[in-house]
Protein backbone atom coordinates (compact mmCIF):
# COMPACT_ATOMS: atom_id res chain seq x y z
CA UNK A 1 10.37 -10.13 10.37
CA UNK A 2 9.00 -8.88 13.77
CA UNK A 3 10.06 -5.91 15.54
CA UNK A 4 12.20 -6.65 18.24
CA UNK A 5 9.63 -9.14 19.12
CA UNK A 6 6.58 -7.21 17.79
CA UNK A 7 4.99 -7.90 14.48
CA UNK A 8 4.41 -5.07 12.56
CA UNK A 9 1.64 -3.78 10.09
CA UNK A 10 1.94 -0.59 7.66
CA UNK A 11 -1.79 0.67 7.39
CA UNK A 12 -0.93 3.28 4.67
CA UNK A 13 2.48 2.23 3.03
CA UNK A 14 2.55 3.97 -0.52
CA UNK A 15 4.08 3.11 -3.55
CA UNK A 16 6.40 4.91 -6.61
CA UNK A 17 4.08 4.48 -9.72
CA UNK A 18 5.73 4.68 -13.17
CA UNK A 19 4.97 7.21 -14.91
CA UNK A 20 3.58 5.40 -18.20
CA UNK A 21 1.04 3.21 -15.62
CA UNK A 22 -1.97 4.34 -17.22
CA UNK A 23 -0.65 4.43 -21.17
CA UNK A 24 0.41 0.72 -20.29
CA UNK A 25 -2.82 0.02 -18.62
CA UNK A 26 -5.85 1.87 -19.74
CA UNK A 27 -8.26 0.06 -22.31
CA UNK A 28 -7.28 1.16 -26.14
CA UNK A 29 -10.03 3.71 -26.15
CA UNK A 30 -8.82 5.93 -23.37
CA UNK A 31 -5.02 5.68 -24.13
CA UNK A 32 -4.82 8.70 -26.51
CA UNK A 33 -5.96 10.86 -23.16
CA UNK A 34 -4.06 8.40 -20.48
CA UNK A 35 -2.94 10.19 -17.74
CA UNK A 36 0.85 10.38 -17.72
CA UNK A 37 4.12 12.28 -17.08
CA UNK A 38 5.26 13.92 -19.94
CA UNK A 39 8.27 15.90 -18.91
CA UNK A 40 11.37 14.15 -17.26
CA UNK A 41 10.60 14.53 -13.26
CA UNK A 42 12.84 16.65 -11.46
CA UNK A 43 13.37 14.47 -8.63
CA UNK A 44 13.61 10.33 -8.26
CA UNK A 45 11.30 10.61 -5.48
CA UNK A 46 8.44 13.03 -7.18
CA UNK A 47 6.43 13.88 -10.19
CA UNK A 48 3.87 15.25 -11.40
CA UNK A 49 0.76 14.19 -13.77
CA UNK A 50 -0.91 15.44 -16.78
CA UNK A 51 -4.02 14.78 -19.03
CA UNK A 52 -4.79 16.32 -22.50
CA UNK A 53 -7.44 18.84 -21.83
CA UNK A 54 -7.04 18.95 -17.72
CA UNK A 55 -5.84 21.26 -15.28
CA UNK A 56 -3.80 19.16 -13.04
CA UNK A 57 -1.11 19.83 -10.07
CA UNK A 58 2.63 19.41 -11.47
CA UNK A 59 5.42 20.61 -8.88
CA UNK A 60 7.68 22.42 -11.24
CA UNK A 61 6.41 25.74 -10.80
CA UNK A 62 5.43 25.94 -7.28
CA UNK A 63 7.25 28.18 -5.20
CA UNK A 64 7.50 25.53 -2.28
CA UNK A 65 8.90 22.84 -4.97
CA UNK A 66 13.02 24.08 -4.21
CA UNK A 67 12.74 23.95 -0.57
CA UNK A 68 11.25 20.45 -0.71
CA UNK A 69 14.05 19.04 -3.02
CA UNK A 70 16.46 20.32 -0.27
CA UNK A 71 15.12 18.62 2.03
CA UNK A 72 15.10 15.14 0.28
CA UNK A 73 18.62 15.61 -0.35
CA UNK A 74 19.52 14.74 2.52
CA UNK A 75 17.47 11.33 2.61
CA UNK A 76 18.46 10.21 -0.59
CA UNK A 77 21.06 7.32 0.66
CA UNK A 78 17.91 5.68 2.49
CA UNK A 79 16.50 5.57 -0.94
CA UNK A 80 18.64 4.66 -3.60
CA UNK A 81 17.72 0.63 -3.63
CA UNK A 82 14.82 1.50 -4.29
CA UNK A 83 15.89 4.30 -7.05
CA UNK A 84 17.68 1.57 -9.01
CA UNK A 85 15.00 -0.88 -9.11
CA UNK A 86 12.49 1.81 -10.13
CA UNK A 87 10.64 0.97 -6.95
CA UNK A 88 9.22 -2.29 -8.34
CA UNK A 89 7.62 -4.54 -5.86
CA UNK A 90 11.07 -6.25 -4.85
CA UNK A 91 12.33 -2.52 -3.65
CA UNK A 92 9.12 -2.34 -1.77
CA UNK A 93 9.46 -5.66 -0.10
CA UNK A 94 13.33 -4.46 0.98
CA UNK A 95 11.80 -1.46 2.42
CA UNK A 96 9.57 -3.84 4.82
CA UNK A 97 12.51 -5.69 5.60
CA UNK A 98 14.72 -2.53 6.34
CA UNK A 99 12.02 -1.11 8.61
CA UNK A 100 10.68 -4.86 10.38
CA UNK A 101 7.18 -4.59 8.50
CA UNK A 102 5.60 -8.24 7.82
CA UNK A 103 2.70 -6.91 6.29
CA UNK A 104 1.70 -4.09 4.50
CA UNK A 105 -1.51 -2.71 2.68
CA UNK A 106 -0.23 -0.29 -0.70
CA UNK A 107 -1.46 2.90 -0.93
CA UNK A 108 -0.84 5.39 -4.44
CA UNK A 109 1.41 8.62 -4.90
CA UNK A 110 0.61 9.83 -8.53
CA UNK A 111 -2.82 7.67 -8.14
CA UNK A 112 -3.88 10.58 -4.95
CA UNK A 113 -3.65 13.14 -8.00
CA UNK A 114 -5.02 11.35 -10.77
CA UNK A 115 -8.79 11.36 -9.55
CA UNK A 116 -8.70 14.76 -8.40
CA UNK A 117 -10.61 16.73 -10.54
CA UNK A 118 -14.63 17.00 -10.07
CA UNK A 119 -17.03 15.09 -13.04
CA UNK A 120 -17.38 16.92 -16.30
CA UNK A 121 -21.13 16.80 -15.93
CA UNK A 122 -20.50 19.76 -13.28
CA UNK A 123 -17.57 21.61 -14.87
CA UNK A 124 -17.32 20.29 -18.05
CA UNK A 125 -14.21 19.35 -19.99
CA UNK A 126 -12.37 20.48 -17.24
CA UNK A 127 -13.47 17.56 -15.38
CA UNK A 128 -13.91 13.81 -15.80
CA UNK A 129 -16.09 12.21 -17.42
CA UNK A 130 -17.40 9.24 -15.04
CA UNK A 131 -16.56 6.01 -17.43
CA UNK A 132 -12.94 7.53 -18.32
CA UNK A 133 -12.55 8.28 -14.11
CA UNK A 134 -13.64 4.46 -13.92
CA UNK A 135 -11.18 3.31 -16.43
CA UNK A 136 -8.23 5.47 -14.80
CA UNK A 137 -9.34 3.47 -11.57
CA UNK A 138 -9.03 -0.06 -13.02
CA UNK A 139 -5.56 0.48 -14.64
CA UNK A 140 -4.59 1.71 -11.63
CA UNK A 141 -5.84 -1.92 -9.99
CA UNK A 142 -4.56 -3.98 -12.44
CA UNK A 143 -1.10 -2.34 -12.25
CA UNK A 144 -1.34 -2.64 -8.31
CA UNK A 145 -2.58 -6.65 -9.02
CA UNK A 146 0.67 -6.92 -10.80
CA UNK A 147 3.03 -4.60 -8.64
CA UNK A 148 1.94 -6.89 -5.34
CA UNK A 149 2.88 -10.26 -7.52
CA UNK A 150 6.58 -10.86 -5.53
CA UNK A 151 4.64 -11.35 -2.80
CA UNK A 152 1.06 -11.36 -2.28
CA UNK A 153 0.69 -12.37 1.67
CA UNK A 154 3.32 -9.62 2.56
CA UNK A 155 1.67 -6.67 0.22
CA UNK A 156 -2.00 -6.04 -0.38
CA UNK A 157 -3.60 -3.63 -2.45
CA UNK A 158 -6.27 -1.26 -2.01
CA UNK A 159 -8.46 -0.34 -4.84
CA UNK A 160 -9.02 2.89 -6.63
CA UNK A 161 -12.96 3.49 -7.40
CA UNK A 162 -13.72 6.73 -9.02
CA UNK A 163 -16.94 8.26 -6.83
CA UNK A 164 -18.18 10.28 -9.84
CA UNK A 165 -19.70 6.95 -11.14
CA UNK A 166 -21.15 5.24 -7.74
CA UNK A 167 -22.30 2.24 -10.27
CA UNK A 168 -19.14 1.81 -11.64
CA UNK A 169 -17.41 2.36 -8.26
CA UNK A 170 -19.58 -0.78 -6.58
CA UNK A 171 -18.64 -2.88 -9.70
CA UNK A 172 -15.02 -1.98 -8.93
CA UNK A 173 -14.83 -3.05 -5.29
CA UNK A 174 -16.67 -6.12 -5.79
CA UNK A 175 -13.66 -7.10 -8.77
CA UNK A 176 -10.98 -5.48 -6.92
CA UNK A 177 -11.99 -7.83 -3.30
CA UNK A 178 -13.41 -11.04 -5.32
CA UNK A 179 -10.99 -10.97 -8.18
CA UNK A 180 -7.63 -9.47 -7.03
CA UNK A 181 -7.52 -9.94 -3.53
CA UNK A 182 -7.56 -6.34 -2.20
CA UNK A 183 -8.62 -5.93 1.09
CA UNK A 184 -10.22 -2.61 1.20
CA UNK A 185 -11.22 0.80 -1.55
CA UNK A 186 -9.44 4.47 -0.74
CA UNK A 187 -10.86 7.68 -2.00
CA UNK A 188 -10.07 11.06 -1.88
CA UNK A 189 -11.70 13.46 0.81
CA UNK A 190 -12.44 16.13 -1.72
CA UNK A 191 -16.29 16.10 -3.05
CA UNK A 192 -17.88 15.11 -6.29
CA UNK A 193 -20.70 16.71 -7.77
CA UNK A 194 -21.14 18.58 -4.38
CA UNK A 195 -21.86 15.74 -2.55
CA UNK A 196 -20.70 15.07 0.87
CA UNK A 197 -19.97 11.10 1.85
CA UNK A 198 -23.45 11.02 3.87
CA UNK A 199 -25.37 11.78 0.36
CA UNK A 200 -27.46 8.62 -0.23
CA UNK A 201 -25.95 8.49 -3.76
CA UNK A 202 -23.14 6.76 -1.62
CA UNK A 203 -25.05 4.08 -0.06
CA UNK A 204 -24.73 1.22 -2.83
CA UNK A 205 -21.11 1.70 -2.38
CA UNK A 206 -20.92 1.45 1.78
CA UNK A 207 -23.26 -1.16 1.14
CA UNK A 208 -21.31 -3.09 -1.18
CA UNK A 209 -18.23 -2.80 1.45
CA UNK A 210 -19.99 -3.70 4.15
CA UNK A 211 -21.10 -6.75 2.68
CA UNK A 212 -17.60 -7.81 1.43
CA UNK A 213 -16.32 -7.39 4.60
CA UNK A 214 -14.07 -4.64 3.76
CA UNK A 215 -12.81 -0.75 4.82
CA UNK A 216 -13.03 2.48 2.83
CA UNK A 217 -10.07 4.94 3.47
CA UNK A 218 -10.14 8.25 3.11
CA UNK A 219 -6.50 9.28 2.24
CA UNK A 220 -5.85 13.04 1.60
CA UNK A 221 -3.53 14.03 -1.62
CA UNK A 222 -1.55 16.39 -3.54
CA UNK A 223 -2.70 19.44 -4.50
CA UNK A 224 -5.81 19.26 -6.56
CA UNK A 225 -9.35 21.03 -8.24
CA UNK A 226 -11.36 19.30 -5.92
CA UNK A 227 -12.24 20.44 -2.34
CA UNK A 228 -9.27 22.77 -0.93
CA UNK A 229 -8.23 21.26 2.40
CA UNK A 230 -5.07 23.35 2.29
CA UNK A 231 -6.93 26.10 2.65
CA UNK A 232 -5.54 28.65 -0.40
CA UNK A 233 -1.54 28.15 1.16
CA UNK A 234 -0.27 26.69 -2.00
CA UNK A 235 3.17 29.08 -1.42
CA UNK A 236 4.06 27.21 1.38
CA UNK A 237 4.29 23.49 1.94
CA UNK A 238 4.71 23.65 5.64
CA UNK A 239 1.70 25.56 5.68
CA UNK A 240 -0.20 23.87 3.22
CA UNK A 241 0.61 20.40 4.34
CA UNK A 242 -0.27 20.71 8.19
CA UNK A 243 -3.93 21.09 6.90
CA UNK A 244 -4.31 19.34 3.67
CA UNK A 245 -3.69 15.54 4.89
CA UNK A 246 -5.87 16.32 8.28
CA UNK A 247 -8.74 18.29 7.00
CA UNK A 248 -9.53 16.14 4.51
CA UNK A 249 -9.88 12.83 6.38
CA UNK A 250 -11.01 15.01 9.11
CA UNK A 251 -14.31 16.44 7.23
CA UNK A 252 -15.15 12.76 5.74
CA UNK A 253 -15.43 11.62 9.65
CA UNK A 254 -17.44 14.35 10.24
CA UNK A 255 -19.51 13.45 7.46
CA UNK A 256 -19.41 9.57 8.20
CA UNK A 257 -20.05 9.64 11.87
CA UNK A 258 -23.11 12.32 11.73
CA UNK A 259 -24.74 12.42 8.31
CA UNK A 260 -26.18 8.58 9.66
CA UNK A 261 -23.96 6.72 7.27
CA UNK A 262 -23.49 4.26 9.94
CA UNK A 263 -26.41 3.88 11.30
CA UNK A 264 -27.50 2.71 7.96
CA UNK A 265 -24.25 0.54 7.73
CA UNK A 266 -23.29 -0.32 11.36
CA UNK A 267 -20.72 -2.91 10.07
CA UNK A 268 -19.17 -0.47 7.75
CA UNK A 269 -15.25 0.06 8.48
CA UNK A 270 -13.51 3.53 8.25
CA UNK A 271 -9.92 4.04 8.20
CA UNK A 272 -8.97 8.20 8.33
CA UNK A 273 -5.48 8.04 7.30
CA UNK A 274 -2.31 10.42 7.11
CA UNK A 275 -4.40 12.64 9.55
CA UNK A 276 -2.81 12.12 12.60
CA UNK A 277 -5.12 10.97 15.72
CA UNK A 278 -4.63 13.72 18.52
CA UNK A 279 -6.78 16.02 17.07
CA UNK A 280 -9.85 13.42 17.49
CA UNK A 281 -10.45 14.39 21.50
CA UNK A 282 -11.30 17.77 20.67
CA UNK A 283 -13.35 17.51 17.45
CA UNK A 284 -15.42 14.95 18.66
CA UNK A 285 -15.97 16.29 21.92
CA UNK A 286 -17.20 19.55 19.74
CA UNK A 287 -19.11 17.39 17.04
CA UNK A 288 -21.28 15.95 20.48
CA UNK A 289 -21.85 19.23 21.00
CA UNK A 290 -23.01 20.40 18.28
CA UNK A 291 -25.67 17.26 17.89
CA UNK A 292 -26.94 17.25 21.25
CA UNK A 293 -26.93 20.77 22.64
CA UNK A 294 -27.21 22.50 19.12
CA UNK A 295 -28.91 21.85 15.98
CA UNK A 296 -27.75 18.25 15.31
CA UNK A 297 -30.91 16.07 16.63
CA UNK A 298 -32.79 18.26 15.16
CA UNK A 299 -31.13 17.64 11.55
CA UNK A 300 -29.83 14.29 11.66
CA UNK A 301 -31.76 11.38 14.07
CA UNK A 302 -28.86 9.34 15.14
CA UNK A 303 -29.33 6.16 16.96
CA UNK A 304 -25.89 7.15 19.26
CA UNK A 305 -23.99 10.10 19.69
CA UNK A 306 -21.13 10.93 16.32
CA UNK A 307 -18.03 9.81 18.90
CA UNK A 308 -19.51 6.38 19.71
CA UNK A 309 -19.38 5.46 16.11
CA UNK A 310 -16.60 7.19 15.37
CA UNK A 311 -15.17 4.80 18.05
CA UNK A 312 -17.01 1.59 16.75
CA UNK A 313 -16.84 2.16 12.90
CA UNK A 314 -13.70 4.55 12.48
CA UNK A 315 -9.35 4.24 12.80
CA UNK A 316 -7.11 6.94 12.26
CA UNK A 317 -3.33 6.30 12.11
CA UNK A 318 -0.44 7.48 14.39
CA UNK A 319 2.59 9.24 13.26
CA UNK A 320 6.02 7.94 14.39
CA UNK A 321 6.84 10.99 16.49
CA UNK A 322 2.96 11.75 17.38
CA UNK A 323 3.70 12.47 21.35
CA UNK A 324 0.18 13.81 21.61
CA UNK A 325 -1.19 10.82 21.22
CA UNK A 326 -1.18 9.64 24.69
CA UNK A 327 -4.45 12.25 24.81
CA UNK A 328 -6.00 10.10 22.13
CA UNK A 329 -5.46 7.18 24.41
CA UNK A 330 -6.97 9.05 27.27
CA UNK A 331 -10.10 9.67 25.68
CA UNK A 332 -10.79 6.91 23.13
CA UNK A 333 -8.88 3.91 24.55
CA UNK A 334 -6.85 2.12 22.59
CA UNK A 335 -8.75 -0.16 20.13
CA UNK A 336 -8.96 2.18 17.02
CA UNK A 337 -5.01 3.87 16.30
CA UNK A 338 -3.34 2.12 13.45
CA UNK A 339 0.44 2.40 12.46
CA UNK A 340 2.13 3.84 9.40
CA UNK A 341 5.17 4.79 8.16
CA UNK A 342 4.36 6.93 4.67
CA UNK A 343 6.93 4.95 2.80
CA UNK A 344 8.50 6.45 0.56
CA UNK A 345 7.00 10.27 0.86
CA UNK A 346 8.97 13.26 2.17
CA UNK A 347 7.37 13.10 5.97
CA UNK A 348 8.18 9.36 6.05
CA UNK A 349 10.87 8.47 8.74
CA UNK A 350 12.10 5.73 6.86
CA UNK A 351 13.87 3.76 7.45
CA UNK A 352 13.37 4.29 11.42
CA UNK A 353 9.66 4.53 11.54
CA UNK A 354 8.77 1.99 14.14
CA UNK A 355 12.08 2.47 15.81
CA UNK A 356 10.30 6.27 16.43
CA UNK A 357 7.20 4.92 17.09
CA UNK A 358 8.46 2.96 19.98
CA UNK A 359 9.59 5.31 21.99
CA UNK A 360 6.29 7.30 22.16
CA UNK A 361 4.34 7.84 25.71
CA UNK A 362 2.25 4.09 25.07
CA UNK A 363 1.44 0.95 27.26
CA UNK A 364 3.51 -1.99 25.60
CA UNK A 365 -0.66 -3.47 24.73
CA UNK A 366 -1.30 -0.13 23.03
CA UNK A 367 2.04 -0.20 21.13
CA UNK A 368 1.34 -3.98 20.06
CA UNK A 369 -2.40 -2.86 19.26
CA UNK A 370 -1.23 -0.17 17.14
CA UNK A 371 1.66 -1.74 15.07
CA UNK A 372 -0.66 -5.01 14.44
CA UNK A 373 -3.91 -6.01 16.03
CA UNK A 374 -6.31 -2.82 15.32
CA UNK A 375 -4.84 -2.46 11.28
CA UNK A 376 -5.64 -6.39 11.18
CA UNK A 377 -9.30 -5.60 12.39
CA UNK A 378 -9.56 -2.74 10.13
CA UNK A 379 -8.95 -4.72 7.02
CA UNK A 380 -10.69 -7.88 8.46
CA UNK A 381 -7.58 -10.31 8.22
């Protein structure tokens, strides 16, 4: 399936979910308050999600929802196999064979909503209560287990694990890597409880992935009551959307690389994903800063300065038309950059992804490193 020579690897390819997943799914005792769609979606490619008693983001309403419709429009043809398989797993192995993509790691749409609301024991039933978050997150596994079945060398699933029960979220990996297959756990940027991904409530969990070998991502989402990335520009997706994914991810590497997460975990994987890369050089460069000229040493006692780990324990992903990452490449080398196409989203490129990619400013090693090598080391194949 190579790329004009090249094998290829998707680092953050994302699936359709149907819309009854977690009705179909959930244990018996959580299915009267599943989440689910419960109005007919207004577009093949998007939805939203609800759950009795919760305040969650549905894109009817929003004043940036017409102009994004318009703009799918015009992709539509690109999509319809998929469309009239109701993106199963065979539609998502055709879209690896459209776009030259032997292997691919699956990634949720309506599953980077579903988690995003903080744990009732902080706002009540507006929230989540940590065993129903925990049961949302093994539907959502066991439908992935079953979505990947056409073929399971080609497609691999990451797990869901709900933070706002670290127990639970531990027990979850472990299944989800010995049990399943997956090779790695995502979770959203946004914080539960308060707690930022250095909090030592966290460490059973790195410690569980480090042991099995295995990466967290942190994937930025949909609008949601968590953490607001997109900094209050909900009327306009253009605005909204150029800090959402890259704040997010952004903040957790801040968190990872200087709270001394991996100093206490220096085998512990990282993948920052949707984010873009170029903006590493300069926030790095400034996080250094900060720890060694500022305040930092004399909060945090790191064993190295926040960009040497970021460069031994942390990837972000490139962007098909990402031109700015030849500064990346300048400063960091390029061992940590990791491909991905955002299948089947809006931003996707599809299906010309790595046909884009291959034209950016990049060594013919970086451009092999990127599309296969550094996502195979990230998810320890």
């Amino acid at each position: 399936m190579a790329y004009k020579g090249l094998k290829v690897m998707d680092s953050d390819m994302h699936v359709n979910e149907p819309k009854d997943l977690w009705t179909r799914y959930i244990e018996a005792e959580y299915r009267d308050m599943a989440p689910a769609s419960r109005t007919k979606s207004p577009h093949p490619r998007v939805g939203g999600i609800e759950m009795p008693g919760k305040e969650m983001m549905k894109p009817v309403g929003l004043k940036w929802f017409p102009g994004l419709i318009k703009h799918m429009e015009a992709q539509m043809p690109n999509y319809q196999f998929a469309i009239e398989r109701r993106w199963d797993g065979v539609s998502q192995l055709q879209a690896m064979d459209r776009e030259g993509i032997d292997v691919a790691f699956m990634y949720p749409t309506l599953g980077l909503a579903v988690l995003g609301l903080d744990s009732a024991e902080m706002v009540g039933e507006r929230g989540l209560e940590p065993a129903f978050a925990s049961a949302i997150a093994r539907a959502y596994n066991n439908w992935m287990y079953d979505f990947c079945a056409p073929d399971r060398q080609r497609m691999i699933g990451i797990a869901m694990v709900a933070p706002h029960d670290v127990s639970a979220a531990v027990a979850e990996t472990r299944r989800c890597v010995k049990e399943l297959g997956f090779k790695g756990i995502f979770l959203l940027p946004g914080l539960i409880k308060g707690r930022p991904w250095h909090h030592p409530d966290y460490d059973p969990l790195w410690a569980e992935c480090e042991r099995l070998d295995v990466p967290v991502g942190f994937h930025g989402g949909v609008p949601d009551q968590l953490t607001d990335f997109g900094l209050g520009l909900n009327e306009s997706l253009m605005m909204r959307h150029t800090f959402s994914h890259c704040l997010g991810p952004m903040s957790a590497g801040v968190s990872m690389c200087s709270g001394g997460v991996f100093d206490r975990f220096p085998k512990l994987r990282v993948g920052l994903l949707e984010a873009n890369c170029s903006w590493a050089p300069w926030l790095l460069g400034r996080l250094d800063d900060h720890y060694e000229d500022y305040i930092g040493k004399y909060e945090f006692k790191l064993s190295r300065k926040p960009s040497e780990f970021f460069k031994s324990n942390c990837y972000v992903s490139v962007e098909p038309e990402e031109h700015p990452v030849r500064n990346y490449v300048e400063w960091f080398g390029d061992d940590n950059v990791v491909f991905s196409t955002d299948y089947p989203h809006p931003d996707s490129r599809f299906p010309h992804s790595v046909e884009l990619f291959m034209k950016l400013p990049l060594t013919d090693t970086a451009k092999r490193k990127f599309l296969w090598d550094n996502c195979a080391r990230l998810y320890g194949l």
